[in-house]
PDB file of N, CA and C in Angstrom:
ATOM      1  N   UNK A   1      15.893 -29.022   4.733  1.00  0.00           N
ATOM      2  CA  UNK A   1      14.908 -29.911   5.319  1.00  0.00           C
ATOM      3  C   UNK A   1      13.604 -29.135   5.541  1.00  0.00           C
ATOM      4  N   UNK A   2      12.360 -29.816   5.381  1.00  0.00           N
ATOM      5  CA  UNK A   2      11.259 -28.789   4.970  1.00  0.00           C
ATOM      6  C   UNK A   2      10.287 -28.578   6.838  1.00  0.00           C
ATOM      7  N   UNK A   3       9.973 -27.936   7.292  1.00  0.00           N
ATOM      8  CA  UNK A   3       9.231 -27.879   8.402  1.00  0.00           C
ATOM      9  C   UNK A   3       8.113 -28.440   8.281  1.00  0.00           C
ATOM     10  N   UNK A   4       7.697 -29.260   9.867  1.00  0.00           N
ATOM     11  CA  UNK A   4       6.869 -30.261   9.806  1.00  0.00           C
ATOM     12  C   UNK A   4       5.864 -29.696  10.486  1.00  0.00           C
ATOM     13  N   UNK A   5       4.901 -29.945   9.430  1.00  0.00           N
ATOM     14  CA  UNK A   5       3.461 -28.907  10.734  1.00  0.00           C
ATOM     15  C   UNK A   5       2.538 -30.088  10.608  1.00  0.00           C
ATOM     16  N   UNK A   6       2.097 -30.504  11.814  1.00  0.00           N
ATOM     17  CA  UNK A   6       0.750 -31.223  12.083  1.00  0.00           C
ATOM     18  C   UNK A   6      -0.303 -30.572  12.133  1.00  0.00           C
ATOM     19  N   UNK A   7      -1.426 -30.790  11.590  1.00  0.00           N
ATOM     20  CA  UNK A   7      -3.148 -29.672  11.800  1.00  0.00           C
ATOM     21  C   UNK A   7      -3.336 -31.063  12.044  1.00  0.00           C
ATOM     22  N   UNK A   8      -4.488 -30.905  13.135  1.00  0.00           N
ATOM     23  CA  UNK A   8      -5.960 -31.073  13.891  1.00  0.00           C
ATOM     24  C   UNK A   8      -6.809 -30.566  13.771  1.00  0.00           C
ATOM     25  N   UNK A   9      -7.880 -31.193  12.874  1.00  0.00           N
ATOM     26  CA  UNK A   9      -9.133 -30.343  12.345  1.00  0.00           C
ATOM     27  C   UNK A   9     -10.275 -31.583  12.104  1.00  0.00           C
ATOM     28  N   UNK A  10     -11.286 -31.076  11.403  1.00  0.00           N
ATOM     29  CA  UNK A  10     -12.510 -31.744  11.111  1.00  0.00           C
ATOM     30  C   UNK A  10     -12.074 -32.679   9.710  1.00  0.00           C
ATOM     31  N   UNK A  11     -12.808 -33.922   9.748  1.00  0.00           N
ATOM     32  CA  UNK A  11     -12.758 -34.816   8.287  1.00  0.00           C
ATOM     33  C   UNK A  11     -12.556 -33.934   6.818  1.00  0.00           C
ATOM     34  N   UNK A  12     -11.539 -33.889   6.512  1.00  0.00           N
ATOM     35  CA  UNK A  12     -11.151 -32.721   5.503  1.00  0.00           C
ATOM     36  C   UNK A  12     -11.599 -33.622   4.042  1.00  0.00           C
ATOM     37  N   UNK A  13     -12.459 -34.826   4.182  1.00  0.00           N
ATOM     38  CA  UNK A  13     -13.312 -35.127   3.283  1.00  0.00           C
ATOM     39  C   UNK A  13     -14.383 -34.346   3.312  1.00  0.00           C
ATOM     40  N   UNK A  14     -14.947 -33.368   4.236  1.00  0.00           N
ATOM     41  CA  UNK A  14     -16.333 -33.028   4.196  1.00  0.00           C
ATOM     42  C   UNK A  14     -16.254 -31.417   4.298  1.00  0.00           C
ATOM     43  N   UNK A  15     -15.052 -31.201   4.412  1.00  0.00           N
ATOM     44  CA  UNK A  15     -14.877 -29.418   3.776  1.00  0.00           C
ATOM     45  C   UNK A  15     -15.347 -28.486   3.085  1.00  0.00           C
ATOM     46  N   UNK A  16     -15.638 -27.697   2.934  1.00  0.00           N
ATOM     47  CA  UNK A  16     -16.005 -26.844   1.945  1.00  0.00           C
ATOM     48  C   UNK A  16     -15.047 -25.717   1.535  1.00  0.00           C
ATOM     49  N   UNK A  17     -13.940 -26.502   0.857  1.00  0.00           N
ATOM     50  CA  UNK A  17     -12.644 -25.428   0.316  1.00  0.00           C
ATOM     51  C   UNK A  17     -12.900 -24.205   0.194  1.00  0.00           C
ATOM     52  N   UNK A  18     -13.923 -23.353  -0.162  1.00  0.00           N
ATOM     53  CA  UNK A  18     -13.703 -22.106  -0.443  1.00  0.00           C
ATOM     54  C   UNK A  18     -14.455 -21.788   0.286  1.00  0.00           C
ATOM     55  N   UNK A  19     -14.872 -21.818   1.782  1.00  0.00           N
ATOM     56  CA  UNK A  19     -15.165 -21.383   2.780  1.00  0.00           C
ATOM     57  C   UNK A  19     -14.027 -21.465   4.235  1.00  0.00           C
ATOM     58  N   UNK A  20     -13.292 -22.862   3.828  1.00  0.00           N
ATOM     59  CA  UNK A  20     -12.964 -23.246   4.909  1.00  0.00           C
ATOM     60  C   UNK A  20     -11.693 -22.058   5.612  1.00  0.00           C
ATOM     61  N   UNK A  21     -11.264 -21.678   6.226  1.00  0.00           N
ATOM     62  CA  UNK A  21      -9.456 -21.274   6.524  1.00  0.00           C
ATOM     63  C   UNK A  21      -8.629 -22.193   7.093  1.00  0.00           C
ATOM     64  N   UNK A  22      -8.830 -23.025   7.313  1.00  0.00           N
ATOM     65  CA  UNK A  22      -7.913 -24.111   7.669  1.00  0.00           C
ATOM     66  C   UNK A  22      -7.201 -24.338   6.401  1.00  0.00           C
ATOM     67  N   UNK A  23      -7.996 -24.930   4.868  1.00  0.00           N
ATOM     68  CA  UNK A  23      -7.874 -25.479   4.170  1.00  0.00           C
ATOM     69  C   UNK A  23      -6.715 -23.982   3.177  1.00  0.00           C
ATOM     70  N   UNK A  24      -6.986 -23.080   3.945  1.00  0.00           N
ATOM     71  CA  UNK A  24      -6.799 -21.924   2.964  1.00  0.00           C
ATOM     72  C   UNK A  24      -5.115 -21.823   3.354  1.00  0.00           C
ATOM     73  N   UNK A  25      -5.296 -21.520   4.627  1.00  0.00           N
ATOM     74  CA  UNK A  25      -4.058 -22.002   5.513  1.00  0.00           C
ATOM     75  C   UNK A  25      -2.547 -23.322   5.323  1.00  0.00           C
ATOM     76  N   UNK A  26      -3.949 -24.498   4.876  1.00  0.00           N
ATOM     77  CA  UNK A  26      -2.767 -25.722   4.229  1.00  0.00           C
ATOM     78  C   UNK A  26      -2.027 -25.234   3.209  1.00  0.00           C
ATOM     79  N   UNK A  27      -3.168 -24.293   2.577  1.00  0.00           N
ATOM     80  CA  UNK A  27      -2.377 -24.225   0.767  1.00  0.00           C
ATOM     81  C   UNK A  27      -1.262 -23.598   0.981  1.00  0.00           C
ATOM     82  N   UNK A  28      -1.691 -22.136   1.734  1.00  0.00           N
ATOM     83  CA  UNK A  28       0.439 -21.588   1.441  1.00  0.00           C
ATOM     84  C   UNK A  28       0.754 -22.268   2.725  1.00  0.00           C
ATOM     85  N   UNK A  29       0.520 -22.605   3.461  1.00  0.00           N
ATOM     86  CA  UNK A  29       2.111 -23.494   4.024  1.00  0.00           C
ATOM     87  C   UNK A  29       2.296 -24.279   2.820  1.00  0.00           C
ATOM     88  N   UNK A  30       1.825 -25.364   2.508  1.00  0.00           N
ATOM     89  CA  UNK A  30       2.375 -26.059   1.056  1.00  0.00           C
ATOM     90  C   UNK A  30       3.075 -25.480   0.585  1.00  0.00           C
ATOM     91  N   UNK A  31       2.718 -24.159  -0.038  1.00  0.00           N
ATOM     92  CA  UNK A  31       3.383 -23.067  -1.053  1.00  0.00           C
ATOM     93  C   UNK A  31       4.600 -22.572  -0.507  1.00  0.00           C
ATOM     94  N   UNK A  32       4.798 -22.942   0.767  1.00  0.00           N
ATOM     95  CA  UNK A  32       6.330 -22.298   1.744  1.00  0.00           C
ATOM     96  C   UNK A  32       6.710 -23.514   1.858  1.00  0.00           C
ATOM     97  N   UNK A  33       6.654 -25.044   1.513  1.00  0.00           N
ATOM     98  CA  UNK A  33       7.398 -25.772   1.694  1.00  0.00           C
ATOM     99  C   UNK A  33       7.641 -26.908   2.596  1.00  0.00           C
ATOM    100  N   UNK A  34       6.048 -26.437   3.541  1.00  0.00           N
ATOM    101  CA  UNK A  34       5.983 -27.446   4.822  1.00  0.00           C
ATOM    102  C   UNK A  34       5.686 -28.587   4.268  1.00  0.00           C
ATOM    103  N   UNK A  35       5.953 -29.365   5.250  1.00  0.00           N
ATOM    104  CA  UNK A  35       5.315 -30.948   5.114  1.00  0.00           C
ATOM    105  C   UNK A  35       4.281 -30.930   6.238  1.00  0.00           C
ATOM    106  N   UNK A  36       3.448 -31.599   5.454  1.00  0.00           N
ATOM    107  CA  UNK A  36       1.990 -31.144   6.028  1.00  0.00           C
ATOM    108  C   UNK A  36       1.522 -32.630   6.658  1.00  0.00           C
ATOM    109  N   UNK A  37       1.117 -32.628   7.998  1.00  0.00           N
ATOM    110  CA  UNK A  37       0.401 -33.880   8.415  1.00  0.00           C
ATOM    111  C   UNK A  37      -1.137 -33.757   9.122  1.00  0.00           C
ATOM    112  N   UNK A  38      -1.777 -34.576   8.397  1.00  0.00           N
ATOM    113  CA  UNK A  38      -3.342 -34.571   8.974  1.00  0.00           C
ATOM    114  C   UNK A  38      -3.485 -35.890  10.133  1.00  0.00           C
ATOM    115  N   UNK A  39      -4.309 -35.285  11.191  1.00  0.00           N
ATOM    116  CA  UNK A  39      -5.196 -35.976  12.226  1.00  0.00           C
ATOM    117  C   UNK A  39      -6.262 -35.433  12.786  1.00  0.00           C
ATOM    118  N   UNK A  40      -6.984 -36.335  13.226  1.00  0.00           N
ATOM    119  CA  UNK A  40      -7.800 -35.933  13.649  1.00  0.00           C
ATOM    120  C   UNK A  40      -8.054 -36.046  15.485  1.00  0.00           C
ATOM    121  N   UNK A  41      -8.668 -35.352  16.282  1.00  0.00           N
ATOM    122  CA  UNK A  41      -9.301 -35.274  17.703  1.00  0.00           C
ATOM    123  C   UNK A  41      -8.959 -36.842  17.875  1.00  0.00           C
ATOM    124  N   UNK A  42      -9.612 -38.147  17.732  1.00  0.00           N
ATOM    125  CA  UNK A  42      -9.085 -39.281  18.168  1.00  0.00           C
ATOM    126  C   UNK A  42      -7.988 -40.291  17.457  1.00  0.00           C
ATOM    127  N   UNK A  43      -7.402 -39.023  17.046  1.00  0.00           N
ATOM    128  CA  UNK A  43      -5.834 -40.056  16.326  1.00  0.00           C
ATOM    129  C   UNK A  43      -5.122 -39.490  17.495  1.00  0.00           C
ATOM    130  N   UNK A  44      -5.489 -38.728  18.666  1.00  0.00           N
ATOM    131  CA  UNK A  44      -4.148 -38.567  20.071  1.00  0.00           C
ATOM    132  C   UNK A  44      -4.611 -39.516  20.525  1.00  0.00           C
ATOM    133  N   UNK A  45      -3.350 -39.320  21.142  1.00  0.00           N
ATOM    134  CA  UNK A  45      -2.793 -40.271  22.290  1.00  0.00           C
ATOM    135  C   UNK A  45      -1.730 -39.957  23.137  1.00  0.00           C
ATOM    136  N   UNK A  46      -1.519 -40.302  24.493  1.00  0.00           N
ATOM    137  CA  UNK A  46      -0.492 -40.219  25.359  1.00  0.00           C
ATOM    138  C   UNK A  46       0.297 -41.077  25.652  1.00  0.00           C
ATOM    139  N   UNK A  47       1.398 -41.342  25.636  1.00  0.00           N
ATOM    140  CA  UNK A  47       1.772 -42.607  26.186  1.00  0.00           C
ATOM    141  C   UNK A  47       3.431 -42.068  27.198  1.00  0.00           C
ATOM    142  N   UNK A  48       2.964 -42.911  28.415  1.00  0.00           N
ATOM    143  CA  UNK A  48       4.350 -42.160  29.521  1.00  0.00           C
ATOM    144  C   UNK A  48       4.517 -40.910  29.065  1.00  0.00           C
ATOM    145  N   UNK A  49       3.474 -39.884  29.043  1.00  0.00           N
ATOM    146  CA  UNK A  49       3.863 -38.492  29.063  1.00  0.00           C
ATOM    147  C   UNK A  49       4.091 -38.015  27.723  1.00  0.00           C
ATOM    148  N   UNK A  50       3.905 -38.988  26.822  1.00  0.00           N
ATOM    149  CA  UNK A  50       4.502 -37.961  25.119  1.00  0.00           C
ATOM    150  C   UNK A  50       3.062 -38.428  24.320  1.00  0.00           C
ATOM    151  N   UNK A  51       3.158 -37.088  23.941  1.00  0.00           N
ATOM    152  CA  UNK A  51       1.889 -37.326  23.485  1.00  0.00           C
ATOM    153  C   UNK A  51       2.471 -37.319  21.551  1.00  0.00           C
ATOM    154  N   UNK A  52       1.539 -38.413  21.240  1.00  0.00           N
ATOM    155  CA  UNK A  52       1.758 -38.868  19.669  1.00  0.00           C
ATOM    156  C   UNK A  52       0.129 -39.044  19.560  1.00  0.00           C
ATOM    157  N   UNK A  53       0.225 -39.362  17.633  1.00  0.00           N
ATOM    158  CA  UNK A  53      -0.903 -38.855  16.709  1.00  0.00           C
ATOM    159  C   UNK A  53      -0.916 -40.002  15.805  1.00  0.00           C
ATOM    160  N   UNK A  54      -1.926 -40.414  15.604  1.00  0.00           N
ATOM    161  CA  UNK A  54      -1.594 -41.269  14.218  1.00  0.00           C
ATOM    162  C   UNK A  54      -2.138 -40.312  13.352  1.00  0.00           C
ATOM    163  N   UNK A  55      -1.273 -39.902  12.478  1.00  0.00           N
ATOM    164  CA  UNK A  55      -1.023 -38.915  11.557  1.00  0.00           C
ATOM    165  C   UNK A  55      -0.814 -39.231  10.333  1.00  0.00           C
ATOM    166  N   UNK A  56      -1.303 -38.732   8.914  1.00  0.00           N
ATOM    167  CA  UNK A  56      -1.034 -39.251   7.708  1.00  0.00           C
ATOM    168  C   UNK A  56      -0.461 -38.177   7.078  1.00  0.00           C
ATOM    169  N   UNK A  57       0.249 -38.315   5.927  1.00  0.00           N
ATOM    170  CA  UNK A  57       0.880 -36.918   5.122  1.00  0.00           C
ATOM    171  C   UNK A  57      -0.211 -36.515   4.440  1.00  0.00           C
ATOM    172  N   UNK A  58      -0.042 -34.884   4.225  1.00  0.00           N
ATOM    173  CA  UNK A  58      -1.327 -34.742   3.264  1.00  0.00           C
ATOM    174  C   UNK A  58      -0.865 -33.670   1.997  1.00  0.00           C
ATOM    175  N   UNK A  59      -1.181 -34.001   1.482  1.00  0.00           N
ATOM    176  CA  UNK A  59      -1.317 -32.975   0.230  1.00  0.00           C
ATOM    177  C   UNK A  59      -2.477 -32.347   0.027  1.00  0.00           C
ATOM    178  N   UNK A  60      -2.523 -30.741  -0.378  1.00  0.00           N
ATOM    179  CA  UNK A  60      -3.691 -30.268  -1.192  1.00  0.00           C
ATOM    180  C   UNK A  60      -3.651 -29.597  -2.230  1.00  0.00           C
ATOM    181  N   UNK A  61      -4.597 -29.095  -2.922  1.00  0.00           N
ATOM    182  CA  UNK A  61      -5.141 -28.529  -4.569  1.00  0.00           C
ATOM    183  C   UNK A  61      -6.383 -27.716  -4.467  1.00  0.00           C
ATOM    184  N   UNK A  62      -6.028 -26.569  -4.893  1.00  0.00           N
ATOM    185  CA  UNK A  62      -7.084 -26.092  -4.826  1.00  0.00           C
ATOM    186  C   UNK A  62      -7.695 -26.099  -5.870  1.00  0.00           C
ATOM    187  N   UNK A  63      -8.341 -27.273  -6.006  1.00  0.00           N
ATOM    188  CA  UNK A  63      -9.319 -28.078  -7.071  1.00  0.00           C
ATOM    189  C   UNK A  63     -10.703 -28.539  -5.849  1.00  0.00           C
ATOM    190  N   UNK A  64     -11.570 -28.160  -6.451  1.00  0.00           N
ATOM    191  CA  UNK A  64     -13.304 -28.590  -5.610  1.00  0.00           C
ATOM    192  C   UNK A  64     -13.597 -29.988  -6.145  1.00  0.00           C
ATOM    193  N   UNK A  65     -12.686 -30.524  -7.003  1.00  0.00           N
ATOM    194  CA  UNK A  65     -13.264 -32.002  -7.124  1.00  0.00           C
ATOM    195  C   UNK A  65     -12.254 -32.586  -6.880  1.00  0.00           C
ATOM    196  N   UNK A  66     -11.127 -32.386  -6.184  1.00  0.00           N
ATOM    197  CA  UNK A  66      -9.707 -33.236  -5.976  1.00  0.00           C
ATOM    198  C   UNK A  66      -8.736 -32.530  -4.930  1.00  0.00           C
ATOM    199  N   UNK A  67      -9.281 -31.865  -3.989  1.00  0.00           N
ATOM    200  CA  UNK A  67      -8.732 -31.201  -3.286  1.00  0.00           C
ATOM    201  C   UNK A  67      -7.507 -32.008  -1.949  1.00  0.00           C
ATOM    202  N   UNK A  68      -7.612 -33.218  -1.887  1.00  0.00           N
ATOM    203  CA  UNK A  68      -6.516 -33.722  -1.116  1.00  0.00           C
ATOM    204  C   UNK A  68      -5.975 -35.069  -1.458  1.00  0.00           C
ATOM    205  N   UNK A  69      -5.117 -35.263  -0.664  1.00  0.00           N
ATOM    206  CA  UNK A  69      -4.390 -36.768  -0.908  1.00  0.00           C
ATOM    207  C   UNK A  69      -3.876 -36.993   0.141  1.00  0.00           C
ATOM    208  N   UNK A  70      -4.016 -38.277   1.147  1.00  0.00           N
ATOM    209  CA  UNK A  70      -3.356 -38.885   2.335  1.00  0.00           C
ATOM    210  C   UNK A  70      -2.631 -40.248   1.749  1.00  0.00           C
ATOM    211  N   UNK A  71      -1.223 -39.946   2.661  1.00  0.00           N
ATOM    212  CA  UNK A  71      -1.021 -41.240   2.719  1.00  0.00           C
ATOM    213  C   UNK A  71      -1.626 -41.875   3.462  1.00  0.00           C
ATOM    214  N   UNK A  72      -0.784 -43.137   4.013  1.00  0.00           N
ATOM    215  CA  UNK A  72      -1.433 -44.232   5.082  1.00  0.00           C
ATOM    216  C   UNK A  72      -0.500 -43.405   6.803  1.00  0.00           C
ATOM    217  N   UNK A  73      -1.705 -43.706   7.214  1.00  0.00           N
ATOM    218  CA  UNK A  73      -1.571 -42.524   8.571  1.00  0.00           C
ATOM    219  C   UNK A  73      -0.337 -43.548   9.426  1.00  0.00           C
ATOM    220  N   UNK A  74       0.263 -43.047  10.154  1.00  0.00           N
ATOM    221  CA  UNK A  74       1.169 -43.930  11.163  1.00  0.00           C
ATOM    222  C   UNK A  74       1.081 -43.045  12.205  1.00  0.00           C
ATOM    223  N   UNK A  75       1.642 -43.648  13.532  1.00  0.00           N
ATOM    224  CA  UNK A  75       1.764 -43.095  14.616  1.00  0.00           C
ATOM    225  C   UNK A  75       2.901 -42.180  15.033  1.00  0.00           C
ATOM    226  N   UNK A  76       3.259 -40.933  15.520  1.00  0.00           N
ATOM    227  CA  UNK A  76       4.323 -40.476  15.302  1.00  0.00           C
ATOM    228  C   UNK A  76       4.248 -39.321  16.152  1.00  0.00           C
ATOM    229  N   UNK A  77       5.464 -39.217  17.009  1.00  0.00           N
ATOM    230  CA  UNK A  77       5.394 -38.090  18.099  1.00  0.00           C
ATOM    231  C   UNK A  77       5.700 -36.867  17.858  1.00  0.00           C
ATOM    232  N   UNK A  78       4.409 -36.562  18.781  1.00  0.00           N
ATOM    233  CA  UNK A  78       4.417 -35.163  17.948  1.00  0.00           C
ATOM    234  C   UNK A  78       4.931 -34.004  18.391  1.00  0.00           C
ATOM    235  N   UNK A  79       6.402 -34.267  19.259  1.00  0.00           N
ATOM    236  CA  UNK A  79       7.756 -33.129  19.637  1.00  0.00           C
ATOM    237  C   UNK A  79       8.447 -33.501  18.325  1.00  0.00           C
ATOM    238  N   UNK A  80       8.131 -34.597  17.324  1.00  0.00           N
ATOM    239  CA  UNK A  80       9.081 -34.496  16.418  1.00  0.00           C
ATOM    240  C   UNK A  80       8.272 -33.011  15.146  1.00  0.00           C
ATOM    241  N   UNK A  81       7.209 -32.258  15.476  1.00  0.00           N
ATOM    242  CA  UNK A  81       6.517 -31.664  14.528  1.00  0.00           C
ATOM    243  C   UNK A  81       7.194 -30.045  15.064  1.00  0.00           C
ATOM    244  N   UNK A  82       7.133 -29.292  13.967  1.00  0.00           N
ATOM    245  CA  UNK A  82       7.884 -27.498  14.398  1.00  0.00           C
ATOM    246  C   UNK A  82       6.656 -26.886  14.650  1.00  0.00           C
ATOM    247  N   UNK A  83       5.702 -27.218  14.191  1.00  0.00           N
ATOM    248  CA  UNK A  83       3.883 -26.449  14.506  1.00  0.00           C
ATOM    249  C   UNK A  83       2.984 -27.797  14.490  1.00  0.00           C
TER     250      UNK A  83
END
């Protein structure tokens, strides 16, 4: 079963891949196997004490003209994530 890491970062439409380390960061976790989920600062939320994300899966490439892919984001708590 692959480890689930959530990042919280800036619109990873407006990146600059070969500056960024976040983005550098996604790639080898990818490369180790994580399952990778993107949100952003107002996809939290709290609710009775648990805090959840509307969160989408993401894929990346280190391609400068095709560098990601989201699914459709859902809401999802985020004690279910290992990072």
């Amino acid at each position: 079963m692959a480890r689930k890491l959530a990042v919280l970062m800036d619109a990873i439409a407006e990146i600059r891949i070969a500056k960024d380390t976040t983005f550098a960061l996604l790639l080898e976790a990818q490369a180790r196997g994580y399952e990778i989920s993107y949100l952003t600062q107002g996809d939290l939320a709290l609710r009775d004490g648990t805090p959840y994300a509307r969160a989408a899966r993401l894929q990346v490439r280190d391609d400068a003209r095709d560098w990601f892919s989201l699914a459709e984001a859902a809401w999802q708590d985020l004690r279910d994530f290992d990072v």
